[in-house]
N, C-alpha and C. Protein backbone atom coordinates (compact mmCIF):
# COMPACT_ATOMS: atom_id res chain seq x y z
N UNK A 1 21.06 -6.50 1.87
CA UNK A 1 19.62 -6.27 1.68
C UNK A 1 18.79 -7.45 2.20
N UNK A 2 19.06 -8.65 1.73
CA UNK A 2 18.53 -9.89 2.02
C UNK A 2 18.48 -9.88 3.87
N UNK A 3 19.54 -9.42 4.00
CA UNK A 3 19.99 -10.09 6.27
C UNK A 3 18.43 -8.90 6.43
N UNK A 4 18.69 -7.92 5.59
CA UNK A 4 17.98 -6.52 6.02
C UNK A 4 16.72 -7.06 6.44
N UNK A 5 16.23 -7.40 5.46
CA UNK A 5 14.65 -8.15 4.80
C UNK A 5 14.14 -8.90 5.83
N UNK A 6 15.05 -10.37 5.88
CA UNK A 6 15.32 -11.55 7.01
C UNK A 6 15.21 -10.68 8.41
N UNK A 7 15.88 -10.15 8.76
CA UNK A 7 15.92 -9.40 10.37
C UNK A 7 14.26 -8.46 10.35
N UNK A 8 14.30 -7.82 9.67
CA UNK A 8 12.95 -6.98 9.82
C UNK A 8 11.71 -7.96 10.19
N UNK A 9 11.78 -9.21 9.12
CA UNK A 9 10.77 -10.19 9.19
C UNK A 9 10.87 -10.70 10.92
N UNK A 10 12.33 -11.13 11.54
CA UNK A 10 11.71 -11.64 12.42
C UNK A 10 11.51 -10.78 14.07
N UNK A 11 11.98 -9.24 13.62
CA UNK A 11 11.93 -8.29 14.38
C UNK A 11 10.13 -8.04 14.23
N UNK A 12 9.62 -7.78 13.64
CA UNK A 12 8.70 -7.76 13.04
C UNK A 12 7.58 -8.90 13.97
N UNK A 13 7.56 -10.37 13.66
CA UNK A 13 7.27 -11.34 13.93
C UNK A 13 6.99 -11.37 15.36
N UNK A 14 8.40 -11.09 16.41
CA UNK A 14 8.17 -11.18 17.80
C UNK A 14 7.69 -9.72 18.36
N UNK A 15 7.22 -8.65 17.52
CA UNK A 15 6.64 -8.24 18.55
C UNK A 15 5.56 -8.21 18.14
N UNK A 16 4.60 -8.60 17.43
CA UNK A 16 3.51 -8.68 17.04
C UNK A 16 2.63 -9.79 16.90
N UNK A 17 3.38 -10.85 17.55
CA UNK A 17 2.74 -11.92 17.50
C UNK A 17 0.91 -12.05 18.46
N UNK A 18 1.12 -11.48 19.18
CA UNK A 18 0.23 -10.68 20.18
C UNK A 18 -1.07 -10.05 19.38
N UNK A 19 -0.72 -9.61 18.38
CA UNK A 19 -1.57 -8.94 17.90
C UNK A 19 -2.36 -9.51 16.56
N UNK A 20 -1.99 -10.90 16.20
CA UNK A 20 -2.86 -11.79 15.69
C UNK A 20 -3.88 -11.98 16.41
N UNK A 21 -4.04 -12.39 17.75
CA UNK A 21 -5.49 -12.71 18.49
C UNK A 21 -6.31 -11.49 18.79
N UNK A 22 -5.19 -10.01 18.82
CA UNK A 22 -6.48 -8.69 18.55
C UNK A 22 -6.97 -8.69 17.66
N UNK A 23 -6.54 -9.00 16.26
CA UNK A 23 -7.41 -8.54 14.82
C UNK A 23 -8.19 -10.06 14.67
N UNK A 24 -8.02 -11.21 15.45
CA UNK A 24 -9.07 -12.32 15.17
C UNK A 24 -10.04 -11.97 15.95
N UNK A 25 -10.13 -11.25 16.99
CA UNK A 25 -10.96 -11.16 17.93
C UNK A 25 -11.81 -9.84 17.09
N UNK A 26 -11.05 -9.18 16.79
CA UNK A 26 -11.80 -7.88 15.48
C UNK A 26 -12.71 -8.36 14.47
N UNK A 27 -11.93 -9.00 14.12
CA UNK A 27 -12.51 -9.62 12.79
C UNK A 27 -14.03 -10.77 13.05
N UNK A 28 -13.82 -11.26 14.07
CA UNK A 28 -14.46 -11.90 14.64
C UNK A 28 -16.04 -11.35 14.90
N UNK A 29 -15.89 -9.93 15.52
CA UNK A 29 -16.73 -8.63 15.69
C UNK A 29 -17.39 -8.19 14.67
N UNK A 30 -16.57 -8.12 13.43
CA UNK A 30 -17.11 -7.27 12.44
C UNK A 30 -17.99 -8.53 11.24
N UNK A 31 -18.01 -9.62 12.12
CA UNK A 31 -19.78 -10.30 11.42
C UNK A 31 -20.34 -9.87 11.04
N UNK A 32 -20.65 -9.08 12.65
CA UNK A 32 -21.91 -8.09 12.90
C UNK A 32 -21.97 -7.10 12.54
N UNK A 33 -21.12 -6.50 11.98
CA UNK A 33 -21.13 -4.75 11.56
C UNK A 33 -20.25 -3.84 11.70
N UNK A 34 -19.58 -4.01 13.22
CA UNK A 34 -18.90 -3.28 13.99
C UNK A 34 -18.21 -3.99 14.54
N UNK A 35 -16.55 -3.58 14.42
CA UNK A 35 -15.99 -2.71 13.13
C UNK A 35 -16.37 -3.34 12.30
N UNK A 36 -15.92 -2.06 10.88
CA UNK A 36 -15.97 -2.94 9.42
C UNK A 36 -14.36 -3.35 9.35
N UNK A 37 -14.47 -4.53 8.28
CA UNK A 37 -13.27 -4.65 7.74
C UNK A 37 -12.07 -3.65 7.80
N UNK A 38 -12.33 -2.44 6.90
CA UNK A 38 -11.87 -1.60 6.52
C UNK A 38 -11.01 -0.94 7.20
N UNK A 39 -12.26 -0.75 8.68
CA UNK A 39 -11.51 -0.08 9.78
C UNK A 39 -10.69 -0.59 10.75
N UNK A 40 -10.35 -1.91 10.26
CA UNK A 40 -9.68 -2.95 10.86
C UNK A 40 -8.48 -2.84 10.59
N UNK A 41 -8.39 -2.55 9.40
CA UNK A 41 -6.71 -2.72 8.27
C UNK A 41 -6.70 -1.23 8.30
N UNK A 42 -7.76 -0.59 8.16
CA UNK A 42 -6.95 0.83 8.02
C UNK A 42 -6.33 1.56 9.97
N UNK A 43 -7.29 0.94 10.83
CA UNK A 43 -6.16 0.87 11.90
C UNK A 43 -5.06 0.59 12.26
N UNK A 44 -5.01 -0.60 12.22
CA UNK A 44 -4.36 -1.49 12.10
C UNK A 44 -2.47 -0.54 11.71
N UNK A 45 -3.47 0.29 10.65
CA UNK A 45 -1.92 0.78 9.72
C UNK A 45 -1.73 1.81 10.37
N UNK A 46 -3.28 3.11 10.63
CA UNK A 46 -2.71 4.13 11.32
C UNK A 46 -1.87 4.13 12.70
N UNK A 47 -2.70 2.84 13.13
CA UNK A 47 -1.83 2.92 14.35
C UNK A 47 -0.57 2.25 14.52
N UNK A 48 0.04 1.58 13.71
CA UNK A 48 1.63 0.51 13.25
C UNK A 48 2.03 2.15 12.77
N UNK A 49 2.23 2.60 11.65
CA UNK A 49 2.74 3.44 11.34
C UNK A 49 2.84 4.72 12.72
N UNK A 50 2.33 5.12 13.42
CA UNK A 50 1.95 5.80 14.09
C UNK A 50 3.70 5.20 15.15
N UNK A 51 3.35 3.90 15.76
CA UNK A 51 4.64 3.21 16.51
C UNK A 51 5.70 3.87 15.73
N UNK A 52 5.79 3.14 14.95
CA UNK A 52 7.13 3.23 13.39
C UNK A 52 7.63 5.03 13.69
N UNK A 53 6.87 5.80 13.74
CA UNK A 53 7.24 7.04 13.80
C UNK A 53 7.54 7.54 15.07
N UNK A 54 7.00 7.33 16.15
CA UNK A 54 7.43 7.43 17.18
C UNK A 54 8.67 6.77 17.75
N UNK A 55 9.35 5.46 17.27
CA UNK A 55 10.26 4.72 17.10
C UNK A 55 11.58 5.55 16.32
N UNK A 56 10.85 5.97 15.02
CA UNK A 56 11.66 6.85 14.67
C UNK A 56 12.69 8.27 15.24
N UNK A 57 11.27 9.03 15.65
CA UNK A 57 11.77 10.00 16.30
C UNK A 57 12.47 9.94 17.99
N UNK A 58 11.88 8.69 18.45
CA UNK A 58 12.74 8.36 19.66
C UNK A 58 14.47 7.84 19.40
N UNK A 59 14.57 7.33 18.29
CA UNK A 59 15.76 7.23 17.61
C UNK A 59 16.89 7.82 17.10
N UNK A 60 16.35 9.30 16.92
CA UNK A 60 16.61 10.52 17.27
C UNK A 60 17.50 11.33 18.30
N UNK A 61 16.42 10.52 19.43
CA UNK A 61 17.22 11.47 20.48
C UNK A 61 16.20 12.24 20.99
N UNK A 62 15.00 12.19 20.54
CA UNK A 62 14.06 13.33 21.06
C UNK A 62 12.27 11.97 21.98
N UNK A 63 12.12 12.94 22.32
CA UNK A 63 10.92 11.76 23.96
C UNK A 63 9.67 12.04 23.53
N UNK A 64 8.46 11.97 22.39
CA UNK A 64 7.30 12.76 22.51
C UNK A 64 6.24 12.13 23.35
N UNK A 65 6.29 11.09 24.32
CA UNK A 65 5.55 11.03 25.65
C UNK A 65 6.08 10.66 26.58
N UNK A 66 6.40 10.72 27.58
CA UNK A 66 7.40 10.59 28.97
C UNK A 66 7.13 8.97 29.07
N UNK A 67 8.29 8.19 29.12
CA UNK A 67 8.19 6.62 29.31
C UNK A 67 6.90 6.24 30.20
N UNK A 68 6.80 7.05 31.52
CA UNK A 68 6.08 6.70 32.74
C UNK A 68 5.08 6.58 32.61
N UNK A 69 4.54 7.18 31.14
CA UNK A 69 3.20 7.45 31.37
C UNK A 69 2.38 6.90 29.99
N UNK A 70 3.78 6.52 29.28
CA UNK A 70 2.64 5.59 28.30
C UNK A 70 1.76 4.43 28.32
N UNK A 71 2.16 4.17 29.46
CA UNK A 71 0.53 2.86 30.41
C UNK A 71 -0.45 3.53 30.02
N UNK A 72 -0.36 4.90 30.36
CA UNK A 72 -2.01 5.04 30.09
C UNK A 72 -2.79 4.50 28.98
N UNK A 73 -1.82 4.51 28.02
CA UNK A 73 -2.76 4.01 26.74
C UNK A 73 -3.32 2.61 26.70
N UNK A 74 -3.50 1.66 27.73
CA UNK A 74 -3.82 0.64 28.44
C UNK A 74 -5.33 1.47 28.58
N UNK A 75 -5.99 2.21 28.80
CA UNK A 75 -7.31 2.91 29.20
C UNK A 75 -7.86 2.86 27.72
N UNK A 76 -7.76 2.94 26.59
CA UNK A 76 -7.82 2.61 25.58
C UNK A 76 -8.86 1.64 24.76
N UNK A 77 -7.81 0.17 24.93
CA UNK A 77 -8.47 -0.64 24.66
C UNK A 77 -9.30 -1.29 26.67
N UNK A 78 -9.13 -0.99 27.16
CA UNK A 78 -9.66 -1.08 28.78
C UNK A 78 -11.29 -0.33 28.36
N UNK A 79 -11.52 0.95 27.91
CA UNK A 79 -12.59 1.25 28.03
C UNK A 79 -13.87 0.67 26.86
N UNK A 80 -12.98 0.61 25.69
CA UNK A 80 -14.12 -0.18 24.49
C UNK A 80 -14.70 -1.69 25.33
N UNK A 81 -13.17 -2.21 25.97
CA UNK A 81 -14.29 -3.44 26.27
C UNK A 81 -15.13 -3.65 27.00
N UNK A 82 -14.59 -2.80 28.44
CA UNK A 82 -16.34 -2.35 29.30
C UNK A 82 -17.76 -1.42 28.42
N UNK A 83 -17.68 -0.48 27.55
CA UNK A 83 -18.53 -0.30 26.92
C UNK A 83 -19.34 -1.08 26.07
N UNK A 84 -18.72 -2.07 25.80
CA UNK A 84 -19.06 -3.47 24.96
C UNK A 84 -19.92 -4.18 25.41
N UNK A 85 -19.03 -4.47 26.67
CA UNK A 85 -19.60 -5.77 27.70
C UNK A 85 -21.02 -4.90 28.36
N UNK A 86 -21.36 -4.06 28.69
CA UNK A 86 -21.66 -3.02 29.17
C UNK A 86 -23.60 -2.99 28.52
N UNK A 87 -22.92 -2.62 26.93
CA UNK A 87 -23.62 -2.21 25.98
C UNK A 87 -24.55 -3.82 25.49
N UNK A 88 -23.71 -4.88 25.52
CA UNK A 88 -24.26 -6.38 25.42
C UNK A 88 -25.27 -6.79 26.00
N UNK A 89 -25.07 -6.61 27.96
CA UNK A 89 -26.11 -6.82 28.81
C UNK A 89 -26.75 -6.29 28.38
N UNK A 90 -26.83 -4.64 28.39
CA UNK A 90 -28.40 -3.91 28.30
C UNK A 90 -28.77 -4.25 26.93
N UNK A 91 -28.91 -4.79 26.34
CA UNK A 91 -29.54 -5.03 25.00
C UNK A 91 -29.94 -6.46 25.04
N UNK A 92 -29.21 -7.24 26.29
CA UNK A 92 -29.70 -8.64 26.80
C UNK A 92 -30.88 -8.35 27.58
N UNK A 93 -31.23 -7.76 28.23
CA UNK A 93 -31.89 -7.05 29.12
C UNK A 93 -33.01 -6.72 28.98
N UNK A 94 -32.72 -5.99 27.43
CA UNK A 94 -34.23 -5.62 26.97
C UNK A 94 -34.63 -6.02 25.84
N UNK A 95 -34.55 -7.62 25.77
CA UNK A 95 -34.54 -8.09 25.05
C UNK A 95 -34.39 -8.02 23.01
N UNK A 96 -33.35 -6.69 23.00
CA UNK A 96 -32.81 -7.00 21.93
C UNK A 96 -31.93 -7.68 21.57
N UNK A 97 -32.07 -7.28 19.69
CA UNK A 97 -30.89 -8.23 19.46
C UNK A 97 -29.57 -8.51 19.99
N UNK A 98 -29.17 -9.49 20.00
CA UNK A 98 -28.09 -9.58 20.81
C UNK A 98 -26.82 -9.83 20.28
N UNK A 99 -26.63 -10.03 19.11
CA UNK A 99 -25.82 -9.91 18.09
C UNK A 99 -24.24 -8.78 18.35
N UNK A 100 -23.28 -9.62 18.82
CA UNK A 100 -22.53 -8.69 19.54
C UNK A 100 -21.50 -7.58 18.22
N UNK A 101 -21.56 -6.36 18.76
CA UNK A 101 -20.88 -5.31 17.81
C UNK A 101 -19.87 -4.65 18.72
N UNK A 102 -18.64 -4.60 18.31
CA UNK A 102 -17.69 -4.01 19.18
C UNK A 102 -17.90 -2.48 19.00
N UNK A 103 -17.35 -1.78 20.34
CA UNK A 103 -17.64 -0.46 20.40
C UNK A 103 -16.44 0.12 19.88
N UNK A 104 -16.05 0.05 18.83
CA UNK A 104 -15.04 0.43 17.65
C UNK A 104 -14.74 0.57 16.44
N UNK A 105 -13.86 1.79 16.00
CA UNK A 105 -14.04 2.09 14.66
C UNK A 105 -12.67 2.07 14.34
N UNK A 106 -12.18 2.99 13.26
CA UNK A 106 -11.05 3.05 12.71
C UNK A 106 -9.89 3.58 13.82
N UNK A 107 -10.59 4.02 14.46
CA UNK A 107 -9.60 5.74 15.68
C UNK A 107 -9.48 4.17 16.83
N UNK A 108 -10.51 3.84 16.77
CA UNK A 108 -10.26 3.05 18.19
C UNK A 108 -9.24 2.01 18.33
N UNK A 109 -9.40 1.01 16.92
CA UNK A 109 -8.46 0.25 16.27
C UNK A 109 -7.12 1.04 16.47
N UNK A 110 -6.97 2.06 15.46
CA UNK A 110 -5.60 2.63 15.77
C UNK A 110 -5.17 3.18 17.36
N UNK A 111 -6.03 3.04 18.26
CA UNK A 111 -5.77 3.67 19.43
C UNK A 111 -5.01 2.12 20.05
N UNK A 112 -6.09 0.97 19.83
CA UNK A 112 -5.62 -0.28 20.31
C UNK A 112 -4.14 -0.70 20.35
N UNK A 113 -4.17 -0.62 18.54
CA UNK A 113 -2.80 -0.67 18.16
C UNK A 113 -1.64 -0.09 19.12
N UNK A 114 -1.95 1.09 18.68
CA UNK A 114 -0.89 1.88 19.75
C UNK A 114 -0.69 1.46 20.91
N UNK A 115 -1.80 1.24 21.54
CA UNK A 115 -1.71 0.73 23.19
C UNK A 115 -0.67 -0.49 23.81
N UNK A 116 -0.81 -1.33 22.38
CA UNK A 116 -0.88 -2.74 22.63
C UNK A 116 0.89 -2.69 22.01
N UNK A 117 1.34 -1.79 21.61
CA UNK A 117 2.65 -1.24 21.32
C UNK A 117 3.86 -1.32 21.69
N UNK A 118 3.93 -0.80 23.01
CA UNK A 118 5.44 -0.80 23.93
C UNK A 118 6.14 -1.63 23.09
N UNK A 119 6.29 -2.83 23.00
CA UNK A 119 7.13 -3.36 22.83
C UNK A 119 7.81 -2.93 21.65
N UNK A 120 7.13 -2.92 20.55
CA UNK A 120 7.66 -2.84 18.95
C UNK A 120 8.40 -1.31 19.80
N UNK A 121 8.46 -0.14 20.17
CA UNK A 121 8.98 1.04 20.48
C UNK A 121 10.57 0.58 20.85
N UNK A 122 10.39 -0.09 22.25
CA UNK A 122 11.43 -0.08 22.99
C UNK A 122 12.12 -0.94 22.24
N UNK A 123 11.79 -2.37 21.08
CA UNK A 123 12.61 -3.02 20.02
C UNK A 123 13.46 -2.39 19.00
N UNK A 124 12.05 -1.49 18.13
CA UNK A 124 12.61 -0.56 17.24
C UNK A 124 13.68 0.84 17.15
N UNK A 125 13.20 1.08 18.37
CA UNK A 125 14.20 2.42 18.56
C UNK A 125 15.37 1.91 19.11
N UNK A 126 16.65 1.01 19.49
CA UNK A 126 17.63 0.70 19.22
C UNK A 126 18.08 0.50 18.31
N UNK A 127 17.60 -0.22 17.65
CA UNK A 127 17.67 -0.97 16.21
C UNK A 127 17.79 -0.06 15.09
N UNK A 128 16.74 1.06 15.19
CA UNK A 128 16.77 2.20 14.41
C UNK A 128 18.12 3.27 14.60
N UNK A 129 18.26 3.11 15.67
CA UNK A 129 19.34 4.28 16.15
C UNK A 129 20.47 3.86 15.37
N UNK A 130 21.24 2.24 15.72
CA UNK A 130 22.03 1.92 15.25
C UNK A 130 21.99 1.56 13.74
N UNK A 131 21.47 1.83 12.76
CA UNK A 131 20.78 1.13 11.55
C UNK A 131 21.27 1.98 10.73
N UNK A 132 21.72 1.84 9.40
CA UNK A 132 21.80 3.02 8.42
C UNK A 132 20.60 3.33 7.97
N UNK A 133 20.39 4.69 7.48
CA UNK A 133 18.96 5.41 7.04
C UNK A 133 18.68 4.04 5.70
N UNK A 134 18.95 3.85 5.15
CA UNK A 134 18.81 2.57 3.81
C UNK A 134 18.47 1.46 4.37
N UNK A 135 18.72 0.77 5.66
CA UNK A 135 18.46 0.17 6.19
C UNK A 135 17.22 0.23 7.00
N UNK A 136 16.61 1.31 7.53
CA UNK A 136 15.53 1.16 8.36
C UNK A 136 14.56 1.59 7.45
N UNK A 137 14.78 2.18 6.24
CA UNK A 137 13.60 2.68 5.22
C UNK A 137 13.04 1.18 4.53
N UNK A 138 14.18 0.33 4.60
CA UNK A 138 14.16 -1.44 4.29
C UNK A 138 13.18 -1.86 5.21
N UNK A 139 13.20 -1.73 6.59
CA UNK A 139 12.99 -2.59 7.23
C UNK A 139 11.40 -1.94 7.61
N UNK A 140 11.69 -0.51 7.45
CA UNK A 140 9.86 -0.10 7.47
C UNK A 140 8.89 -0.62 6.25
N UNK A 141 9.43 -0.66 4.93
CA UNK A 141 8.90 -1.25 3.91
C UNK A 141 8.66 -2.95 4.25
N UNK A 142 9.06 -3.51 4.70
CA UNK A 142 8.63 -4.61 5.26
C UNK A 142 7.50 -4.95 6.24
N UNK A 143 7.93 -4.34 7.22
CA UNK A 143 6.83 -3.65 8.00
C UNK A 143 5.59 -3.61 7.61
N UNK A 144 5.50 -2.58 6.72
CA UNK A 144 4.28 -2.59 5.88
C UNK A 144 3.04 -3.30 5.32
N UNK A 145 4.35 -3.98 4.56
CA UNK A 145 3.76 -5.54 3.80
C UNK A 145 3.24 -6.58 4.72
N UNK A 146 4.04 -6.73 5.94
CA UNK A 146 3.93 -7.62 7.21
C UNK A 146 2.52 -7.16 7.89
N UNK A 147 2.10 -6.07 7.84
CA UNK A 147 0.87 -5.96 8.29
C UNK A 147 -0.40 -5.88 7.49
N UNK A 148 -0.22 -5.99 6.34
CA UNK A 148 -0.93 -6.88 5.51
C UNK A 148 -1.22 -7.98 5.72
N UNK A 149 -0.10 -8.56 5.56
CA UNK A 149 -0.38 -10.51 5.99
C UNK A 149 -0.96 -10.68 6.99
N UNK A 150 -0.94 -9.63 7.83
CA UNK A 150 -1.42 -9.83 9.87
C UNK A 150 -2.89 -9.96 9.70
N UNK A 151 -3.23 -8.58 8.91
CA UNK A 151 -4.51 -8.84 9.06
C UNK A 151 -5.46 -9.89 8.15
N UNK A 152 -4.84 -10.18 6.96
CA UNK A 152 -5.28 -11.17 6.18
C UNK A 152 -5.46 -12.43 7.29
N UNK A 153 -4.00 -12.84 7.99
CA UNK A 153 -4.19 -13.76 8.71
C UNK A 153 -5.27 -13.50 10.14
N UNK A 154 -5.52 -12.19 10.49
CA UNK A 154 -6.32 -12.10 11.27
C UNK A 154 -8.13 -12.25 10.48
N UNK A 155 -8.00 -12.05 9.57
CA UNK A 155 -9.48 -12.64 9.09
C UNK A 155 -10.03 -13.93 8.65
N UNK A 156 -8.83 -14.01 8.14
CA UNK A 156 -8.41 -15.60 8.03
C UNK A 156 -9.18 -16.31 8.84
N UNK A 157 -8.51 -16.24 10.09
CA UNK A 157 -8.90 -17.26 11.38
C UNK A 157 -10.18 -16.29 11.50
N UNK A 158 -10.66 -15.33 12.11
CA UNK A 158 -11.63 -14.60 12.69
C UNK A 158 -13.08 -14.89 12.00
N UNK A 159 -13.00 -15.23 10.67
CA UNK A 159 -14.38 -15.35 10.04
C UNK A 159 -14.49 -16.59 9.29
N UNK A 160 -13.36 -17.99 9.60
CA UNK A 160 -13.40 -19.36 9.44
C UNK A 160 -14.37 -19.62 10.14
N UNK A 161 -15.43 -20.53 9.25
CA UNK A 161 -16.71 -21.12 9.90
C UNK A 161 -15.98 -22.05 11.04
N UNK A 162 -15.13 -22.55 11.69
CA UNK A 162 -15.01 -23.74 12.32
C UNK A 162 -14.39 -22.75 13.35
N UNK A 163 -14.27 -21.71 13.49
CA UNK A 163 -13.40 -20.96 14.30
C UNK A 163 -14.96 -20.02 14.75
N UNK A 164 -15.53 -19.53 13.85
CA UNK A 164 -16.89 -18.92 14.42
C UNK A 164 -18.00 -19.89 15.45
N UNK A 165 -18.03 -21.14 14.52
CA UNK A 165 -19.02 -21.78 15.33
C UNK A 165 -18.53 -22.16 16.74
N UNK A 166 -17.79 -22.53 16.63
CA UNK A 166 -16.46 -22.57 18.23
C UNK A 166 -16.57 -21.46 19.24
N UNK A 167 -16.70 -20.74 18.56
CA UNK A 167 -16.93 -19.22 19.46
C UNK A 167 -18.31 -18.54 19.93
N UNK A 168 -19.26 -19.23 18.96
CA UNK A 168 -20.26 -18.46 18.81
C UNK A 168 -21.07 -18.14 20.05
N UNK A 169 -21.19 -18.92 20.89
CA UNK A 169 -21.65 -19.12 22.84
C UNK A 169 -21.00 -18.37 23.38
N UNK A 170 -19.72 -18.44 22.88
CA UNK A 170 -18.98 -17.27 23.99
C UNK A 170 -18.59 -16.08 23.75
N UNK A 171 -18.63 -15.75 22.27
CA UNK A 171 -18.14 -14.58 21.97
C UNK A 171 -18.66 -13.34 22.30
N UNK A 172 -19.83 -13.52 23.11
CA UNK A 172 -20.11 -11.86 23.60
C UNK A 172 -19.48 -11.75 25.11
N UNK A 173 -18.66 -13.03 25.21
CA UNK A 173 -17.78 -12.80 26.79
C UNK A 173 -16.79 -12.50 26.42
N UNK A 174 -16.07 -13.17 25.52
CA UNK A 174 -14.73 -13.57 24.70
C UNK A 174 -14.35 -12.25 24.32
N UNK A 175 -14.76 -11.51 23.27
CA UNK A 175 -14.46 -10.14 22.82
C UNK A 175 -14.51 -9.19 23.98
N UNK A 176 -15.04 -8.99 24.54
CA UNK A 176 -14.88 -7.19 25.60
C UNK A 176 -13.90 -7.96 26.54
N UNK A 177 -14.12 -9.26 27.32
CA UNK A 177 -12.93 -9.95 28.06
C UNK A 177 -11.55 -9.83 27.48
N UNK A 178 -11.01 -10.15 26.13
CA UNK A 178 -9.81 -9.62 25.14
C UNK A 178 -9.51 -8.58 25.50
N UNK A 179 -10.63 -7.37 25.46
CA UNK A 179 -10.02 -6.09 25.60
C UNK A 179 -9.87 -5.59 27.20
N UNK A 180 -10.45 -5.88 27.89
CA UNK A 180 -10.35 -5.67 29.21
C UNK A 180 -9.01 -5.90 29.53
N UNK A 181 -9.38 -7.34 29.31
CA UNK A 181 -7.73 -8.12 29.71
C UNK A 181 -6.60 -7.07 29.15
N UNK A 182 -6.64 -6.90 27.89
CA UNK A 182 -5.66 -6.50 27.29
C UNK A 182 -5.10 -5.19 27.99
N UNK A 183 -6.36 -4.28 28.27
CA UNK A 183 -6.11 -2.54 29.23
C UNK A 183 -5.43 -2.85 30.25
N UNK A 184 -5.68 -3.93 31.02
CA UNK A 184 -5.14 -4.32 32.25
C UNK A 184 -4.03 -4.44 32.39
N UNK A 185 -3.70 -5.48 31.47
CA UNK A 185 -2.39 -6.01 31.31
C UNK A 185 -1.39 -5.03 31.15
N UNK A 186 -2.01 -4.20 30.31
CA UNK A 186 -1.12 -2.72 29.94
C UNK A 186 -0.67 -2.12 31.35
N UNK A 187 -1.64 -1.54 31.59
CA UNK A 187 -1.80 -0.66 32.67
C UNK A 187 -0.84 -1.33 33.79
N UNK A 188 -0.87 -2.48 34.33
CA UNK A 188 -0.44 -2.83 35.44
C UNK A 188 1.14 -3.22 35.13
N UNK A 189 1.00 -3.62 33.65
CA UNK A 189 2.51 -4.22 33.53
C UNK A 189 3.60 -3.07 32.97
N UNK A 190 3.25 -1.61 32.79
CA UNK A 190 3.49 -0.93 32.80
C UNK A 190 3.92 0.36 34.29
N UNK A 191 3.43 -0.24 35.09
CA UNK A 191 3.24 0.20 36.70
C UNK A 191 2.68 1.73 36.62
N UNK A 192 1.74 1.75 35.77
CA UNK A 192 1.62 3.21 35.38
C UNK A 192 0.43 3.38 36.63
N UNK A 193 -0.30 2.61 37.07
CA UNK A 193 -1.10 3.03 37.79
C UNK A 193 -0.78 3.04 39.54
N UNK A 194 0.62 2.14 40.22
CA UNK A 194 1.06 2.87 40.94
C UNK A 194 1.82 4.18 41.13
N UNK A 195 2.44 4.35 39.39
CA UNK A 195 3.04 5.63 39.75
C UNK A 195 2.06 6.93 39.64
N UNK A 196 1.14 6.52 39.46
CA UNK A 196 -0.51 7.73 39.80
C UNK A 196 -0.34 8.01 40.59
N UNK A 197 -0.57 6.79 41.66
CA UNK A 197 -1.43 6.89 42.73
C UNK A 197 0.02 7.30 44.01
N UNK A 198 1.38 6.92 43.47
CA UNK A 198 2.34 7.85 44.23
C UNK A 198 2.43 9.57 43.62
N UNK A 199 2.16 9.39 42.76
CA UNK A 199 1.86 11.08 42.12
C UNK A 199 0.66 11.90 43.25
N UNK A 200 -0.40 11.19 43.34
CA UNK A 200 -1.45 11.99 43.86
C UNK A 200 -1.84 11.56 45.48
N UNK A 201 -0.88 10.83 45.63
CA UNK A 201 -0.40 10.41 47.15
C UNK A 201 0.40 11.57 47.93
């Protein structure tokens, strides 16, 4: 039970390490309004749990999105942050407030999540395959708890005065740049967008 616990923690750990600077960069956002808290952690879960099950059922033996094409979900967090960045200027523009609000809610969060994913999939679903059922119901209950702490630690840092004031000049570049970056990164390191463009070639 204990190795169980221990392994989940640091299975757990490396693929998500990544995803401390999404929920600081969230948390960071929801100063202003948008997101709330709420929809931070309750993403956060729909979309972890969401992996966890797809992990599951790929564990199985059964495919519910074709490898090739789960890049796309790189378009995801890719489009909130141009709507962001987008939505920032024109409100720079015309001289409103400028007070930056991410273009995200609970769905979007969990969409992020997911996006930002691959890895925990292609980790978990070996691991799961080979695992006794007592064992991976262990290691999802950990799981769980572990994304608790994530986001605690993602608010943690995200709404520390010494971590806000640090940011505060840049954070209407800083946030939609995170997510851009992040779609990109997906998308390209996934090769999903040459195998498009040999699709419709």
């Amino acid at each position: 039970m204990l190795t169980t616990v221990g392994s989940a923690i640091g299975l757990f750990a490396a693929t998500n390490i990544d995803d401390i600077v999404v929920l600081t960069v969230l948390f960071l956002a929801s100063r202003n309004g948008s997101p709330r808290p709420w929809q931070i952690v309750g993403g956060q879960y729909v979309g972890f749990i969401t992996l966890v099950a797809i992990s599951v059922v790929a564990a199985l033996g059964l495919t519910i999105v074709p490898d090739q094409w789960v890049g796309l979900l790189g378009l995801i967090p890719l489009s909130i942050g141009i709507w962001t960045l987008i939505r920032g200027l024109l409100r720079k523009r015309n001289g409103e407030d400028s007070d930056l609000t991410l273009a995200a809610g609970l769905w979007s969060v969990a969409g992020i999540t997911i996006a930002n994913g691959a890895d925990n999939i292609s980790l978990y679903t070996p691991i799961f395959r080979t695992s006794a059922p007592a064992d991976v119901a262990v290691m999802i209950a950990v799981f769980l708890v572990l994304v608790a702490v994530w986001c605690a630690a993602g608010r943690l840092i995200g709404t520390r005065e010494v971590v806000t004031e640090a940011l505060e000049r840049i954070e209407h570049w800083l946030v939609p740049t995170v997510f851009i970056g992040l779609g990109l990164f997906i998308l390209i390191e996934s090769e999903v967008i040459t195998r498009f463009f040999e699709v419709i070639g």
